[in-house]
PDB file of N, CA and C in Angstrom:
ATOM      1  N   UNK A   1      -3.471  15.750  18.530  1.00  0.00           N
ATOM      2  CA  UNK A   1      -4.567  15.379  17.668  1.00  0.00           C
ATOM      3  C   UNK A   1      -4.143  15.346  16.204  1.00  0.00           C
ATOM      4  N   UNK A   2      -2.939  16.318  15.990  1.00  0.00           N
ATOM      5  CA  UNK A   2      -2.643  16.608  14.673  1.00  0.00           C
ATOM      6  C   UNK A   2      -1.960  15.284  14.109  1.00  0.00           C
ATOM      7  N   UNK A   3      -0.901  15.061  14.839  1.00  0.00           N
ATOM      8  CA  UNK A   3      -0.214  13.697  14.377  1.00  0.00           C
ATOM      9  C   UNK A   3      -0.895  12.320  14.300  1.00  0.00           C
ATOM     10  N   UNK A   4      -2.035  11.940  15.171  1.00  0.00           N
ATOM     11  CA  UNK A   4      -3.390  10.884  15.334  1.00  0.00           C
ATOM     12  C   UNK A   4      -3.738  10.951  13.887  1.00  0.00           C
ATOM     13  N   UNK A   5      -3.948  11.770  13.324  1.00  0.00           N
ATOM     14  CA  UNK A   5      -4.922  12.194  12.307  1.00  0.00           C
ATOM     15  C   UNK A   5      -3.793  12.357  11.005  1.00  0.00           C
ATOM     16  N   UNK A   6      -2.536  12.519  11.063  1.00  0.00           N
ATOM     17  CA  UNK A   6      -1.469  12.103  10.246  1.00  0.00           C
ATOM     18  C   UNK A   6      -1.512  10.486  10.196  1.00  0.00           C
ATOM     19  N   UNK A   7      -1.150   9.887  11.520  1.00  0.00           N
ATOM     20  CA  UNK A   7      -0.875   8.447  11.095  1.00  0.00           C
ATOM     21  C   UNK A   7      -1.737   7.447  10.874  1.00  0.00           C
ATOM     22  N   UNK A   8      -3.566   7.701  11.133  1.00  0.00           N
ATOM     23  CA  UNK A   8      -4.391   7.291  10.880  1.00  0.00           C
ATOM     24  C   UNK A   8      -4.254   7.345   8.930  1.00  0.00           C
ATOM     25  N   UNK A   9      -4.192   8.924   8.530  1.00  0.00           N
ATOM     26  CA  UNK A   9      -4.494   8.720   7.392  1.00  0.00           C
ATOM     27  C   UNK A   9      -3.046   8.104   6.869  1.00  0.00           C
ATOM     28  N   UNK A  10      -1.691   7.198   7.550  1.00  0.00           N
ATOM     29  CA  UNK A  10      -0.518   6.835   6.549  1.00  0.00           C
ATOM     30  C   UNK A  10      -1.687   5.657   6.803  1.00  0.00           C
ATOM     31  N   UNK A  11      -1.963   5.333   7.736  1.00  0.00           N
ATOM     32  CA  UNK A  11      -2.714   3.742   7.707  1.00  0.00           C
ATOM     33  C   UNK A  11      -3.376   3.599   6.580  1.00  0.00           C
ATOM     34  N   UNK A  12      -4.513   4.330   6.686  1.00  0.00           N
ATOM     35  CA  UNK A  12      -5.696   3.950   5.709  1.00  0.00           C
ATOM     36  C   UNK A  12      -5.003   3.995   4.160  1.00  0.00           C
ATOM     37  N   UNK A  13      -4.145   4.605   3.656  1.00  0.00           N
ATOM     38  CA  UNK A  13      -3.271   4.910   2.809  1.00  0.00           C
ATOM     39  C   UNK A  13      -2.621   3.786   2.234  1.00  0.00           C
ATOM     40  N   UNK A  14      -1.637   3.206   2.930  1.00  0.00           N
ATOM     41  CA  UNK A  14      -0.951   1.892   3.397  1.00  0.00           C
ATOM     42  C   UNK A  14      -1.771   0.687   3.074  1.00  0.00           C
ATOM     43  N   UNK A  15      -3.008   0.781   3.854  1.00  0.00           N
ATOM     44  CA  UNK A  15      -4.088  -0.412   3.500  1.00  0.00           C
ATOM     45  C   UNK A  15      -4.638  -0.519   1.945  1.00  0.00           C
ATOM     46  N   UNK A  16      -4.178   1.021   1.637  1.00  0.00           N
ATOM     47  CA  UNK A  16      -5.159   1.004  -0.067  1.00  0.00           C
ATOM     48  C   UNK A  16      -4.222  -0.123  -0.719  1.00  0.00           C
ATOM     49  N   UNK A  17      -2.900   0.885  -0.914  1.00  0.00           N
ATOM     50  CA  UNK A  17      -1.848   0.550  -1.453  1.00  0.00           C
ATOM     51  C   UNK A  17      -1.843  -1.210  -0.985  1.00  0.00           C
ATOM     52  N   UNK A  18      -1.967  -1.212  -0.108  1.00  0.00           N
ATOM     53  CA  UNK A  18      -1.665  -3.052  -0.131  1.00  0.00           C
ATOM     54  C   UNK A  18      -2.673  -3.838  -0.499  1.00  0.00           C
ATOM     55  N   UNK A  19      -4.099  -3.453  -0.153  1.00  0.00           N
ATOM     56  CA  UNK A  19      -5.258  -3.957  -1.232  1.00  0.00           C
ATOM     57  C   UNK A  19      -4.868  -3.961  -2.838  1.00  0.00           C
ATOM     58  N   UNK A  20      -4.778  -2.870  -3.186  1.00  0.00           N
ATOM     59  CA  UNK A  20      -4.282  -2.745  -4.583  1.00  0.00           C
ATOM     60  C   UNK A  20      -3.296  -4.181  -5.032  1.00  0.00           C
ATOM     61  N   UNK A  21      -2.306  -4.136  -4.241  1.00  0.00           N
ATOM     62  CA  UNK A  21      -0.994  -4.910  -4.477  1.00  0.00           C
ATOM     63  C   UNK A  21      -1.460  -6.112  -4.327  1.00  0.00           C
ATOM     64  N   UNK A  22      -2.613  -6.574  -3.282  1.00  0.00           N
ATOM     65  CA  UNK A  22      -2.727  -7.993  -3.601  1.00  0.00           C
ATOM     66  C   UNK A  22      -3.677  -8.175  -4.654  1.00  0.00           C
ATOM     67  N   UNK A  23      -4.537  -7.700  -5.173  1.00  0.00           N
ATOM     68  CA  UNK A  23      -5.090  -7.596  -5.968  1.00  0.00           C
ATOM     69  C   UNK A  23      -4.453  -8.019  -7.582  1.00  0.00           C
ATOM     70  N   UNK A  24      -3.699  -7.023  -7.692  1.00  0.00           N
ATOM     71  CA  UNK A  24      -2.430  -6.805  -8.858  1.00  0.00           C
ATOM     72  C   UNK A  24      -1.726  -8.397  -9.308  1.00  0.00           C
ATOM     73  N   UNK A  25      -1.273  -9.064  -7.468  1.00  0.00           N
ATOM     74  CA  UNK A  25      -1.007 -10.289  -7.744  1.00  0.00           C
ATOM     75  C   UNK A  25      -1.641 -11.457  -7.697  1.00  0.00           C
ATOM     76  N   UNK A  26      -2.921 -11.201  -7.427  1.00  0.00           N
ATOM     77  CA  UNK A  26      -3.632 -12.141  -7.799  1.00  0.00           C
ATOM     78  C   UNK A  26      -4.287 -12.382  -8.939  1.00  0.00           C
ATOM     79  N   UNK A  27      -4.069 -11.442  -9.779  1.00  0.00           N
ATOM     80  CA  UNK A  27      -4.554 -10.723 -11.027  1.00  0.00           C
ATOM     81  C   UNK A  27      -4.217 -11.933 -12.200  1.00  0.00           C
ATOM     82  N   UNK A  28      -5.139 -12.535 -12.915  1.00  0.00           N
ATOM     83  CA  UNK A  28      -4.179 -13.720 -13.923  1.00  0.00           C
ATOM     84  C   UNK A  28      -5.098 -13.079 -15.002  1.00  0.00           C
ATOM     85  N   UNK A  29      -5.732 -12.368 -15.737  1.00  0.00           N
ATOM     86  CA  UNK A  29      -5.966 -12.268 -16.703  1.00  0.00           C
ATOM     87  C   UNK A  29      -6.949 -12.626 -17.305  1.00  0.00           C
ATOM     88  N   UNK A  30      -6.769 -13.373 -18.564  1.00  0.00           N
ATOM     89  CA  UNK A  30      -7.449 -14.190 -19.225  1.00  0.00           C
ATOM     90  C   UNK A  30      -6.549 -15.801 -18.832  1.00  0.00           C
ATOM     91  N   UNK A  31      -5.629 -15.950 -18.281  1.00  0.00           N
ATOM     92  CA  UNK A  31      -4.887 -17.031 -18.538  1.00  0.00           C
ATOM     93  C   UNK A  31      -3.810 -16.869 -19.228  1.00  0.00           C
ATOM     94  N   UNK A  32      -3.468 -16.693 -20.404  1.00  0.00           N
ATOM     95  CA  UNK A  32      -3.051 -17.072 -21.299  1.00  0.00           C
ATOM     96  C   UNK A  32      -1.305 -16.173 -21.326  1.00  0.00           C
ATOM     97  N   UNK A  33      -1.115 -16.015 -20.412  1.00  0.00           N
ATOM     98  CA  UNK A  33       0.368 -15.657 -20.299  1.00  0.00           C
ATOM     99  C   UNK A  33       0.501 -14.923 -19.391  1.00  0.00           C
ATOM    100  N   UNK A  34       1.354 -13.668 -19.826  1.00  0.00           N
ATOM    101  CA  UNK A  34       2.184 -12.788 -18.597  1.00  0.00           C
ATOM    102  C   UNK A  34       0.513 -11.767 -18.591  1.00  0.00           C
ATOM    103  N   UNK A  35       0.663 -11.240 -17.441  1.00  0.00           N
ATOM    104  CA  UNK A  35      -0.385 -10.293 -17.517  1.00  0.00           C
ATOM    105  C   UNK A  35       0.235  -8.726 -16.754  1.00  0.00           C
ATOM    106  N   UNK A  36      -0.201  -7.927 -17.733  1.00  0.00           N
ATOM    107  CA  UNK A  36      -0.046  -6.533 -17.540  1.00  0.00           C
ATOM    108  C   UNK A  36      -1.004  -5.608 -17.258  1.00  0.00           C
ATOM    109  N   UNK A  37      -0.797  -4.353 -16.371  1.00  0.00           N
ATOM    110  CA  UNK A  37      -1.884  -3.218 -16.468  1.00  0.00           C
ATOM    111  C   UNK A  37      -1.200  -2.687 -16.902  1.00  0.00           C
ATOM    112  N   UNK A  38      -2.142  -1.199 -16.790  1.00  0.00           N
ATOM    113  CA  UNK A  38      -1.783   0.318 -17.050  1.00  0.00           C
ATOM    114  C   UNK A  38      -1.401   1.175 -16.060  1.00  0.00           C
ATOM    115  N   UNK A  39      -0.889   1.602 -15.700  1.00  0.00           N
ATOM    116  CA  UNK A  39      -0.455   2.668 -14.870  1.00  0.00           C
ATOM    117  C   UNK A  39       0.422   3.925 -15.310  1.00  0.00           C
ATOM    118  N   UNK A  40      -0.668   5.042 -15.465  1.00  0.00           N
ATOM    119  CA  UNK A  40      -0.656   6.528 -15.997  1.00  0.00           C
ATOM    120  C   UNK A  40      -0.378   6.051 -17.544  1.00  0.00           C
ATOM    121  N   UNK A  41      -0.496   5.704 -17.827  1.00  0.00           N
ATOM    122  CA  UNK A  41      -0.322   5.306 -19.238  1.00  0.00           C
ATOM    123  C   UNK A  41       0.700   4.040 -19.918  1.00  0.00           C
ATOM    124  N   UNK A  42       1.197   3.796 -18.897  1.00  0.00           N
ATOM    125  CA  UNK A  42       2.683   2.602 -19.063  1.00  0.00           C
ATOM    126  C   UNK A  42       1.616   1.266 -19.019  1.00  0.00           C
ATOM    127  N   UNK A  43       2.414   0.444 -19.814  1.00  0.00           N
ATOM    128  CA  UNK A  43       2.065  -0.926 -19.111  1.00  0.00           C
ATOM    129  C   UNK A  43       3.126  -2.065 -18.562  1.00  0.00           C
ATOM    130  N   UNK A  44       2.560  -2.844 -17.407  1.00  0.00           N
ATOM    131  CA  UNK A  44       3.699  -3.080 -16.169  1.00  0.00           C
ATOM    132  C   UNK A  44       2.991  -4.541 -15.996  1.00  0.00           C
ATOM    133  N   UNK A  45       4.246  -5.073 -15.566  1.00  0.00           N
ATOM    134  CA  UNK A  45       3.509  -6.529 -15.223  1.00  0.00           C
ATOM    135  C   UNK A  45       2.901  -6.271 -14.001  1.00  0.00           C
ATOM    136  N   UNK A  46       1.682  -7.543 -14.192  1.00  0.00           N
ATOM    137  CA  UNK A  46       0.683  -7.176 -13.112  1.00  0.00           C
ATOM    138  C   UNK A  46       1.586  -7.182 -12.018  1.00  0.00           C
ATOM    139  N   UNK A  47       2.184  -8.771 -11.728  1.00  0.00           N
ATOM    140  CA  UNK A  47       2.739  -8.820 -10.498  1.00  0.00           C
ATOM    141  C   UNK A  47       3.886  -8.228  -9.748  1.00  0.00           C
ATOM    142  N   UNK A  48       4.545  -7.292 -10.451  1.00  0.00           N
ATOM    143  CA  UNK A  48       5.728  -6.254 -10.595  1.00  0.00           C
ATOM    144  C   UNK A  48       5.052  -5.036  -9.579  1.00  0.00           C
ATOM    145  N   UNK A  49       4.049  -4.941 -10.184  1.00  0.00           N
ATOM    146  CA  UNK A  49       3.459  -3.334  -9.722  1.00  0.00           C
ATOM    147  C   UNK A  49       2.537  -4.086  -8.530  1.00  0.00           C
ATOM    148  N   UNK A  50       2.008  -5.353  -8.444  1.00  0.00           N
ATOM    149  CA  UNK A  50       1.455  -5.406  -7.125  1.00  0.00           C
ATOM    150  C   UNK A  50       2.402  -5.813  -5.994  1.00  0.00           C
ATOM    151  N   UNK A  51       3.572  -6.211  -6.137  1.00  0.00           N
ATOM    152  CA  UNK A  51       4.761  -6.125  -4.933  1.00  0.00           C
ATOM    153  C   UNK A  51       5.102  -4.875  -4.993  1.00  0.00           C
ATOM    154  N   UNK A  52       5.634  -4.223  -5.720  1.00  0.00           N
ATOM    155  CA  UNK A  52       5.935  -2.709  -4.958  1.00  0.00           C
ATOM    156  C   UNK A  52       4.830  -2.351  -4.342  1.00  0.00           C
ATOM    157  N   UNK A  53       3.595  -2.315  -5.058  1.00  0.00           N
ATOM    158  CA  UNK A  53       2.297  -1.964  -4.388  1.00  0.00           C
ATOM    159  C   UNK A  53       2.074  -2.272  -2.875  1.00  0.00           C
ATOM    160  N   UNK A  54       2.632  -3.353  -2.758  1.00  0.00           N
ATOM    161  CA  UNK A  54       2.521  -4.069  -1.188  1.00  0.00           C
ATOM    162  C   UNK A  54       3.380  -3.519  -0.467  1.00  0.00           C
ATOM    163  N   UNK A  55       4.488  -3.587  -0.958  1.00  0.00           N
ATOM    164  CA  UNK A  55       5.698  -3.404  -0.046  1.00  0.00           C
ATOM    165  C   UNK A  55       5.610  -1.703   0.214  1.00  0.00           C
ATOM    166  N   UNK A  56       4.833  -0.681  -0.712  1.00  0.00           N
ATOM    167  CA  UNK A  56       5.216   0.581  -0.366  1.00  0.00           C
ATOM    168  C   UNK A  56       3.947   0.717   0.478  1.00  0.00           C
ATOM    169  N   UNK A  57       2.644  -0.337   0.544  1.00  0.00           N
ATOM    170  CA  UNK A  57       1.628  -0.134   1.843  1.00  0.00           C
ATOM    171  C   UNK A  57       2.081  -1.055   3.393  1.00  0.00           C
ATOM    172  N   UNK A  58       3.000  -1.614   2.980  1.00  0.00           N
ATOM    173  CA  UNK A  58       3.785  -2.283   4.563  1.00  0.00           C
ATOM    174  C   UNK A  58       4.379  -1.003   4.884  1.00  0.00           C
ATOM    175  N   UNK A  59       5.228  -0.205   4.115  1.00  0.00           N
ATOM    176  CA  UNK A  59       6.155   0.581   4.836  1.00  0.00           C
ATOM    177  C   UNK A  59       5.310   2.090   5.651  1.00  0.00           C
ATOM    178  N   UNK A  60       3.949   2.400   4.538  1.00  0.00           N
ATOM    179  CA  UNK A  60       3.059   3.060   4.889  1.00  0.00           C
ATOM    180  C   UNK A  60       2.146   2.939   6.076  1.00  0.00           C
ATOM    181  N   UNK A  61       1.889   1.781   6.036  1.00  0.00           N
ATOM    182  CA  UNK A  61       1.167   1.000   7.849  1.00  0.00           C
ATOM    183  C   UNK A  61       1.880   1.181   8.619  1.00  0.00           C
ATOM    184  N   UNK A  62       3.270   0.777   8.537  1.00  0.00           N
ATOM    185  CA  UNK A  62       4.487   0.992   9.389  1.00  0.00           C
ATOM    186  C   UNK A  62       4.381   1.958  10.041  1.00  0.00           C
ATOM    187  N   UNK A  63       4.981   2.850   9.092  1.00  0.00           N
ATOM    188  CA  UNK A  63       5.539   4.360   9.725  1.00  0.00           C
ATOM    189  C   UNK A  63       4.138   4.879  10.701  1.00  0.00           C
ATOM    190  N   UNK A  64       2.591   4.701  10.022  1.00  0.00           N
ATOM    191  CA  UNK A  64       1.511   4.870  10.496  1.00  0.00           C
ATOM    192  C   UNK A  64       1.685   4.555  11.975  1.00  0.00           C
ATOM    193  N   UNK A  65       2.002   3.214  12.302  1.00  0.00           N
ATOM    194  CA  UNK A  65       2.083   2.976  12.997  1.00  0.00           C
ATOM    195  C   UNK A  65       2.845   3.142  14.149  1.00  0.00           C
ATOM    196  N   UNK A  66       4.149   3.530  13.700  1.00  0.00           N
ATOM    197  CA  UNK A  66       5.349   4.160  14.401  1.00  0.00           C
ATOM    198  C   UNK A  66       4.560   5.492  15.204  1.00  0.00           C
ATOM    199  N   UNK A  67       4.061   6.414  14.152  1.00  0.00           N
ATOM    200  CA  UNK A  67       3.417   7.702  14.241  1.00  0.00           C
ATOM    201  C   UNK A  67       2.564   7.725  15.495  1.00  0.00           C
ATOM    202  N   UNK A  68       1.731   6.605  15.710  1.00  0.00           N
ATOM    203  CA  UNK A  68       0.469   6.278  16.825  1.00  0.00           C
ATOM    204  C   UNK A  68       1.356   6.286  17.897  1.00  0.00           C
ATOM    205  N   UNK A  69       2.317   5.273  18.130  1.00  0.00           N
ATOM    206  CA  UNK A  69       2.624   4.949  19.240  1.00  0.00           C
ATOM    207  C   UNK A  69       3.980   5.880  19.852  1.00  0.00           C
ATOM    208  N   UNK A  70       4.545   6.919  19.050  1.00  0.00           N
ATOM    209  CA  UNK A  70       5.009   7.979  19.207  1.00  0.00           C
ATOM    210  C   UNK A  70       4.272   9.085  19.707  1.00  0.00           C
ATOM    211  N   UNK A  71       2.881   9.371  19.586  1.00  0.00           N
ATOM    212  CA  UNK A  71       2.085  10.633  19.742  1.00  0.00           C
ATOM    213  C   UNK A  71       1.231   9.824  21.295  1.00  0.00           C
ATOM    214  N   UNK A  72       1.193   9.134  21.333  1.00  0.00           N
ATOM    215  CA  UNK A  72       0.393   8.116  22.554  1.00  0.00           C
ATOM    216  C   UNK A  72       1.056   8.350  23.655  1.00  0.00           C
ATOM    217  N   UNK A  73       3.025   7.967  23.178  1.00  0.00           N
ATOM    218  CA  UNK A  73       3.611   7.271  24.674  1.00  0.00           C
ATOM    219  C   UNK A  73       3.725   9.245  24.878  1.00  0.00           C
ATOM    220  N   UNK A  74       3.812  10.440  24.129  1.00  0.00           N
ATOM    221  CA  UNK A  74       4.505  11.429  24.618  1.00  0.00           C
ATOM    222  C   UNK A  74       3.095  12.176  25.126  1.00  0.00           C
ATOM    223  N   UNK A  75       2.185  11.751  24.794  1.00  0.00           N
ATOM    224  CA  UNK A  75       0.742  12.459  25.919  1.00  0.00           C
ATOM    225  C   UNK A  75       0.725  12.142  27.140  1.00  0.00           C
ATOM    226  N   UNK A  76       1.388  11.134  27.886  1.00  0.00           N
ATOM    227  CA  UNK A  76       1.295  10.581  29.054  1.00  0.00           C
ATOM    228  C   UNK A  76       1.832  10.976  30.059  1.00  0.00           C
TER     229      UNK A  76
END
């Protein structure tokens, strides 16, 4: 139950992080050039921080996912 409840929450986790990230790159601004946020106080190009953003909620779904079907096949 313990590990279900680990890789459920890498999922939901994973999904933020990749909402975020597409978000980030779909992000244009006002138009008018490069566009940046904030993050903890830095500022980052939007579309910089929404690919890592993505890519660190693929690897997060992933492993999530690894996690499920590891705790599944060894109950059986």
């Amino acid at each position: 139950m313990g590990r279900f409840a680990l890789s459920a929450l890498l999922i939901l986790i994973g999904a933020l992080f990749a909402l975020y990230g597409v978000f980030a790159l779909i992000y244009s601004g006002d138009g008018s050039g490069r566009t940046y946020i904030k993050i903890a106080g830095s500022q980052l190009d939007a579309h910089l921080a929404g690919g890592i953003s993505l890519a660190i909620g693929a690897v997060l779904i992933a492993s999530g996912v690894v996690a499920t079907r590891r705790s599944s096949r060894g109950s059986g």
